[in-house]
PDB file of N, CA and C in Angstrom:
ATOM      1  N   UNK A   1      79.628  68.999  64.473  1.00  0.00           N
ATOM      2  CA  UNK A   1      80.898  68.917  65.162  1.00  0.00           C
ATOM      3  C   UNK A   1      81.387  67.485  65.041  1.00  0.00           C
ATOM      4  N   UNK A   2      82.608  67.447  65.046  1.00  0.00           N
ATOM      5  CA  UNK A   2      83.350  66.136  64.856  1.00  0.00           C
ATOM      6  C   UNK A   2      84.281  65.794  64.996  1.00  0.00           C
ATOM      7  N   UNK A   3      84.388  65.039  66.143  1.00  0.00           N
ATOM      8  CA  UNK A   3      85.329  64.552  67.321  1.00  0.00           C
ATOM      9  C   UNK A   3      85.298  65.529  68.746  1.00  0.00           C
ATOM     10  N   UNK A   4      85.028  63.339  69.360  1.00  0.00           N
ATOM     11  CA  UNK A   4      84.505  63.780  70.824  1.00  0.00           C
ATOM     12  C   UNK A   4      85.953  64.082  71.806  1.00  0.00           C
ATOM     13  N   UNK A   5      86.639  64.374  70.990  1.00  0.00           N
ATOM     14  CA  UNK A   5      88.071  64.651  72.389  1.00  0.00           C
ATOM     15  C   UNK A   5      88.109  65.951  73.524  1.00  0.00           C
ATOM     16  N   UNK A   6      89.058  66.272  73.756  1.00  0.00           N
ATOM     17  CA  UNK A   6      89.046  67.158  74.647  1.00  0.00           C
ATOM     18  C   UNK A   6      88.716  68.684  73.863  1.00  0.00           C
ATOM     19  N   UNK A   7      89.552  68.525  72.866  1.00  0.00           N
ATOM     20  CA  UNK A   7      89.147  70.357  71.992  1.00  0.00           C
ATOM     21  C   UNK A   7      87.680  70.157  71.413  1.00  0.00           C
ATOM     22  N   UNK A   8      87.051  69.232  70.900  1.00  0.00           N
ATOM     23  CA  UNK A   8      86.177  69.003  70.178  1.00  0.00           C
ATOM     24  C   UNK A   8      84.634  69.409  71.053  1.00  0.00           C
ATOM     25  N   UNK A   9      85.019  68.544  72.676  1.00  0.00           N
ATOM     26  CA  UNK A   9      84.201  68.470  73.507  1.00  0.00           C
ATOM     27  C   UNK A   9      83.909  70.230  73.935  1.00  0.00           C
ATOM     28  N   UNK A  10      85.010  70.549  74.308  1.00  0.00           N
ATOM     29  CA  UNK A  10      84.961  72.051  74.529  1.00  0.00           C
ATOM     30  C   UNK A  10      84.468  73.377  73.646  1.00  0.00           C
ATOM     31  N   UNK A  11      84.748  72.888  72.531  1.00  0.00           N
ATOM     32  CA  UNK A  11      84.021  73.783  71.629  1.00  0.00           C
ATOM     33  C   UNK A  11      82.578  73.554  70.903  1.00  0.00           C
ATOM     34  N   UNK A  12      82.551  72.197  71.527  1.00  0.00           N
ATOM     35  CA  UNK A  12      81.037  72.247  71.201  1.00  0.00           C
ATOM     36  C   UNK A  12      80.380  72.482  72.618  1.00  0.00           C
ATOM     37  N   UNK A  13      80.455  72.822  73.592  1.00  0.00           N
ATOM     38  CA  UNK A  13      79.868  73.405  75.161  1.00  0.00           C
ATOM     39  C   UNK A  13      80.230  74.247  74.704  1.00  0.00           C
ATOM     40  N   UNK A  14      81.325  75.364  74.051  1.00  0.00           N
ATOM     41  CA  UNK A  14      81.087  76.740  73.815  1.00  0.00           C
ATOM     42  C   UNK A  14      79.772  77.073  73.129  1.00  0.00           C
ATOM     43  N   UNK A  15      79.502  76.095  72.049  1.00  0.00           N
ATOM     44  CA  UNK A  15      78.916  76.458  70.829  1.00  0.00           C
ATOM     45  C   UNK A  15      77.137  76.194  71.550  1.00  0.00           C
ATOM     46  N   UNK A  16      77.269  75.345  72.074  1.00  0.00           N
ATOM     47  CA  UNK A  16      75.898  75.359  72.908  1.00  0.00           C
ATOM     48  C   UNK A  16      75.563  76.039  73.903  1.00  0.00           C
ATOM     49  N   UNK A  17      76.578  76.501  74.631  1.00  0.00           N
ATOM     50  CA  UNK A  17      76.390  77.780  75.652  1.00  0.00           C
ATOM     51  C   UNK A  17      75.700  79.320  74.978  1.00  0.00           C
ATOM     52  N   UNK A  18      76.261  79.063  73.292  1.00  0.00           N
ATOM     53  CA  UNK A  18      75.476  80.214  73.222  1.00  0.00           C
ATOM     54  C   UNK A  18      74.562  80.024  72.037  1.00  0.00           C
ATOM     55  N   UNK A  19      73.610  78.992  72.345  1.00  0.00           N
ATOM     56  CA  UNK A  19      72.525  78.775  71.768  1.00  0.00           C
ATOM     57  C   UNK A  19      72.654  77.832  70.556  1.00  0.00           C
ATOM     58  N   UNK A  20      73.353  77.503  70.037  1.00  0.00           N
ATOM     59  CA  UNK A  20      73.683  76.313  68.662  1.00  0.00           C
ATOM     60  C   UNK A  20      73.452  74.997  69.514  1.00  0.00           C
ATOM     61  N   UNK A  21      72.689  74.498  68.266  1.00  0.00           N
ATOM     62  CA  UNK A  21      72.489  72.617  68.185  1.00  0.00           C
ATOM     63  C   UNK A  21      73.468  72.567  67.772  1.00  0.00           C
ATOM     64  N   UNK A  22      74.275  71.439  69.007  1.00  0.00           N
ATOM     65  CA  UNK A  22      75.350  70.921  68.623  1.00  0.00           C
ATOM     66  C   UNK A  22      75.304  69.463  68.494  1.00  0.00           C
ATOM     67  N   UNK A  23      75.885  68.891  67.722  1.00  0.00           N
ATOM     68  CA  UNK A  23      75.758  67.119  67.387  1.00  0.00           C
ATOM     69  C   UNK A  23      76.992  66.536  67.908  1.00  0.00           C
ATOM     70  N   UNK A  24      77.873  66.084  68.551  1.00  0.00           N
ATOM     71  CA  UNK A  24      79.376  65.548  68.495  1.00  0.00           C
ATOM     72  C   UNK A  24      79.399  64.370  68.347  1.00  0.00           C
ATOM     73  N   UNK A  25      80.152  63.738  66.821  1.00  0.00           N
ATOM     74  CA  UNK A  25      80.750  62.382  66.486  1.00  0.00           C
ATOM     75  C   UNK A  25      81.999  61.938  67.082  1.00  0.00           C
ATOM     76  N   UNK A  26      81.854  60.665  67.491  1.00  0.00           N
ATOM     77  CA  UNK A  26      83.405  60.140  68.023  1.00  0.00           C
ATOM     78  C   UNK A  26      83.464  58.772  66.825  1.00  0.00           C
ATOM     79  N   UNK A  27      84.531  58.608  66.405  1.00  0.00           N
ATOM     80  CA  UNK A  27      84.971  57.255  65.666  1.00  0.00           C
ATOM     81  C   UNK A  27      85.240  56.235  66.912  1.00  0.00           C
ATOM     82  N   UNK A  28      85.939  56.949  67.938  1.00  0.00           N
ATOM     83  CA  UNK A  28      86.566  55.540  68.476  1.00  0.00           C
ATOM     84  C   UNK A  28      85.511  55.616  69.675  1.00  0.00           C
ATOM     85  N   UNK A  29      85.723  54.387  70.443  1.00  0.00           N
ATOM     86  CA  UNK A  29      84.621  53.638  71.484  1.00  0.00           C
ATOM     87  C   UNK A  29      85.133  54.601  72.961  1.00  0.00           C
ATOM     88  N   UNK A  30      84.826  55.080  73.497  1.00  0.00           N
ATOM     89  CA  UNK A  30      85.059  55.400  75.200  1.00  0.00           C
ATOM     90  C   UNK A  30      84.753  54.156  76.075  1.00  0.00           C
ATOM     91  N   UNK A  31      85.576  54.363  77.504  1.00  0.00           N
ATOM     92  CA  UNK A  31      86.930  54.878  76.996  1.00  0.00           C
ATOM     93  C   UNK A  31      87.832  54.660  76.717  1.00  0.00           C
ATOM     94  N   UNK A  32      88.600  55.479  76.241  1.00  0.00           N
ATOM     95  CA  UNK A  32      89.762  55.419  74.920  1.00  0.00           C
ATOM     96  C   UNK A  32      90.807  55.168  75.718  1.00  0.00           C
ATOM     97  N   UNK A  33      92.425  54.268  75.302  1.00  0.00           N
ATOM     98  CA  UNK A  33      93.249  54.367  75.604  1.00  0.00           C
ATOM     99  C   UNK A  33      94.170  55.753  75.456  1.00  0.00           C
ATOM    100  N   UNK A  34      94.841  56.308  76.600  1.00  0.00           N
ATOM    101  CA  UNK A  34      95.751  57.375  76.514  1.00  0.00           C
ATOM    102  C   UNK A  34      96.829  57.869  77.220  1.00  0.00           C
ATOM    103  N   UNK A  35      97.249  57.957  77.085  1.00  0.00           N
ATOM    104  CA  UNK A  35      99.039  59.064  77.805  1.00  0.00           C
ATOM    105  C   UNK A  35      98.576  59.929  78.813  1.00  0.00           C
ATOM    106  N   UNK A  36      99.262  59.730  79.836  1.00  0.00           N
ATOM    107  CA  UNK A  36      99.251  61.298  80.512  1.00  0.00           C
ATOM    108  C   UNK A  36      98.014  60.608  82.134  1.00  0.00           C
ATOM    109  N   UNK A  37      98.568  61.499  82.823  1.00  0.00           N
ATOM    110  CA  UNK A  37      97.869  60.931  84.286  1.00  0.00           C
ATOM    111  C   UNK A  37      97.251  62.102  85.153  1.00  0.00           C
ATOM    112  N   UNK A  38      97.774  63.220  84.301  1.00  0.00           N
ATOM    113  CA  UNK A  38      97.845  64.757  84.816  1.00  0.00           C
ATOM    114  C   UNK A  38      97.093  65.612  84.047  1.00  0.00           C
ATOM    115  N   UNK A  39      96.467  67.053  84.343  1.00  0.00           N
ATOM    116  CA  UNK A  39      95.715  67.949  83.890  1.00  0.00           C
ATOM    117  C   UNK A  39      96.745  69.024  83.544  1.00  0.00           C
ATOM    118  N   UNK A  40      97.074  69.303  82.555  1.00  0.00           N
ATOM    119  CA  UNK A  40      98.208  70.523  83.018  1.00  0.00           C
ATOM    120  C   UNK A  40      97.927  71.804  83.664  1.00  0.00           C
ATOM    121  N   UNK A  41      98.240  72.361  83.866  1.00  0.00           N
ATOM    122  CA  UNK A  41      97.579  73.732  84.559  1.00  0.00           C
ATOM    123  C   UNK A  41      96.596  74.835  83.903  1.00  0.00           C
ATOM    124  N   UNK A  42      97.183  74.850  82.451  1.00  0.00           N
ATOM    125  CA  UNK A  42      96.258  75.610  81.422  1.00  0.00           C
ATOM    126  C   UNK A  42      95.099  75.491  81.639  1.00  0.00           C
ATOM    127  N   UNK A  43      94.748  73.978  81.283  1.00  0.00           N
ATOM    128  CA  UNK A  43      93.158  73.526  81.537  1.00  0.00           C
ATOM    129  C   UNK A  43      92.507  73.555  82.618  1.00  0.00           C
ATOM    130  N   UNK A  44      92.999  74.341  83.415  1.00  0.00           N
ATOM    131  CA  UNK A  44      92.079  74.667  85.025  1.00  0.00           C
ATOM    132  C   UNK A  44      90.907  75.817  84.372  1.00  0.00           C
ATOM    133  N   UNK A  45      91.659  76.838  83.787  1.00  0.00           N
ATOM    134  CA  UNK A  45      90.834  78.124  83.568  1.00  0.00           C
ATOM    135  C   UNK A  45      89.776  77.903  82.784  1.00  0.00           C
ATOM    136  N   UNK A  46      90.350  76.734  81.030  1.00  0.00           N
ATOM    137  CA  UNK A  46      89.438  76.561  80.606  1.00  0.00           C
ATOM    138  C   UNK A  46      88.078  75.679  81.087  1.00  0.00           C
ATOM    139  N   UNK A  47      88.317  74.921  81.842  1.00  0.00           N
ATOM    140  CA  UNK A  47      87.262  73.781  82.540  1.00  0.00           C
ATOM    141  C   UNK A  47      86.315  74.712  83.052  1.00  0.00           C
ATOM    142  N   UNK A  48      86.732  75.643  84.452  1.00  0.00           N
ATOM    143  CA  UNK A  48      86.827  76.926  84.633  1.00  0.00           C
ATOM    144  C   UNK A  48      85.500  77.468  84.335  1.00  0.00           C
ATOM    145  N   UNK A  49      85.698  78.254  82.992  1.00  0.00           N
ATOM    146  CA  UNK A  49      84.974  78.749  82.344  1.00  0.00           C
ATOM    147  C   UNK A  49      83.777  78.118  81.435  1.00  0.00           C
ATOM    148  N   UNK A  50      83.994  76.716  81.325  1.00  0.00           N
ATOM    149  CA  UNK A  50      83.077  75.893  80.646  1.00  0.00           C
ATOM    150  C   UNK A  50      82.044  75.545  81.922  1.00  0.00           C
ATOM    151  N   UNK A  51      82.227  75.862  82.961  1.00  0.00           N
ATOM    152  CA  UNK A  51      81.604  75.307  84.135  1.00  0.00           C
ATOM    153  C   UNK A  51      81.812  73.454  84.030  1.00  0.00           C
ATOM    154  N   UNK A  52      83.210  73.158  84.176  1.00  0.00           N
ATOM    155  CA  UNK A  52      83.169  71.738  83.662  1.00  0.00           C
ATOM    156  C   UNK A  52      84.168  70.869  85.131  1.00  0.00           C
ATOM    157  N   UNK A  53      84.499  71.997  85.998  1.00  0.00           N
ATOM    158  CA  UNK A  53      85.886  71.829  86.721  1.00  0.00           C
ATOM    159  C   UNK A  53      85.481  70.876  88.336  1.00  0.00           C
ATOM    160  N   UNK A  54      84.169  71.332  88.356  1.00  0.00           N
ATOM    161  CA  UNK A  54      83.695  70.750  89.541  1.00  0.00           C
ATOM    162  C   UNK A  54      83.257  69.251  89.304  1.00  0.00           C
ATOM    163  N   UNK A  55      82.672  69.213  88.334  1.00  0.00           N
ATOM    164  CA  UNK A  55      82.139  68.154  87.910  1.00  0.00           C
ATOM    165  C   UNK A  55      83.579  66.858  87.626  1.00  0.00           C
ATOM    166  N   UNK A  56      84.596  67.596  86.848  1.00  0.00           N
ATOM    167  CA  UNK A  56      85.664  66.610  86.560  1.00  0.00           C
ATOM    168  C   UNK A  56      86.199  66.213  87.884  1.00  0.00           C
ATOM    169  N   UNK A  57      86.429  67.160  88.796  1.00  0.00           N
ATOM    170  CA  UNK A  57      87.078  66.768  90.372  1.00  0.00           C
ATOM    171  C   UNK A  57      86.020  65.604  90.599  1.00  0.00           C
ATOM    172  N   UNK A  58      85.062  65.600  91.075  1.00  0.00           N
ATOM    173  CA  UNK A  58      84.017  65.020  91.586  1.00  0.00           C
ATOM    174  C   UNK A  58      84.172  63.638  90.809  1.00  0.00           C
ATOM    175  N   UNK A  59      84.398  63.277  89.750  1.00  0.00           N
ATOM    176  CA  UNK A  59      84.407  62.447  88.785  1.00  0.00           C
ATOM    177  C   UNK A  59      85.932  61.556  89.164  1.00  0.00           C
ATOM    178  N   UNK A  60      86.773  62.176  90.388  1.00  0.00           N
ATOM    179  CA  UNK A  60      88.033  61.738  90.206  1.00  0.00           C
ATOM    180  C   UNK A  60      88.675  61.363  88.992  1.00  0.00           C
ATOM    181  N   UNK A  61      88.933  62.486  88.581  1.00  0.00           N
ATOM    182  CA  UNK A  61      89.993  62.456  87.077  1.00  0.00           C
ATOM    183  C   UNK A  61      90.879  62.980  87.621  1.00  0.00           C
ATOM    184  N   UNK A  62      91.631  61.936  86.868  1.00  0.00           N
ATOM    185  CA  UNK A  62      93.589  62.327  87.300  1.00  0.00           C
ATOM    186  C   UNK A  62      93.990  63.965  87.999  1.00  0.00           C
ATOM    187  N   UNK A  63      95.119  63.594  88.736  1.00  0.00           N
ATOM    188  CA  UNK A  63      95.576  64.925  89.237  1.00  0.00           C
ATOM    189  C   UNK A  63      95.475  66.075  88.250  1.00  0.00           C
ATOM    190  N   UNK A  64      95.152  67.041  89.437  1.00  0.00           N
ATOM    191  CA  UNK A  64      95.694  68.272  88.454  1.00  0.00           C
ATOM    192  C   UNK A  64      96.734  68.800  89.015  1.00  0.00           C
ATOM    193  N   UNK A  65      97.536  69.704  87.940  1.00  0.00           N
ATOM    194  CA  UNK A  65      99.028  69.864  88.226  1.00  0.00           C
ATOM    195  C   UNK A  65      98.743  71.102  89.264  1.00  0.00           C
ATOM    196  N   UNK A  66      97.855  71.951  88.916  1.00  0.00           N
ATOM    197  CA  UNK A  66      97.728  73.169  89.659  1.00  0.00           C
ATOM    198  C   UNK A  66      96.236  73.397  89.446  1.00  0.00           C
ATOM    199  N   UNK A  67      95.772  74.329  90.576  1.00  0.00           N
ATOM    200  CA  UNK A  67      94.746  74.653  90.342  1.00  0.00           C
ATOM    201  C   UNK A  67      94.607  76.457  90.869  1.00  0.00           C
TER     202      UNK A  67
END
């Protein structure tokens, strides 16, 4: 797998949820400069389902728009 971003990250927790060695490369250093202060609402379900949603709250990451 390759690139540690948000799609990259997620599909490699898919890919290890169901049993694959997963490796994930990042080029750039964390953390990264970026846009945006907000979660949009989409990404509630997927976090959600990754079992990733509690952990990000807890972590105080930026608002989410909805939950």
């Amino acid at each position: 797998m390759i690139g540690g971003g948000p799609a990259g990250a997620c599909c490699a927790c898919q890919l290890a949820a169901t049993g694959h060695r997963v490796l994930v490369l990042e080029k750039a250093h964390f953390p990264r400069f970026h846009l945006g202060e907000s979660m949009v609402p989409y990404v509630v379900g997927a976090f959600d389902k990754l079992g990733l949603f509690e952990a990000i709250d807890r972590a105080g990451a930026p608002k989410v728009a909805a939950r």
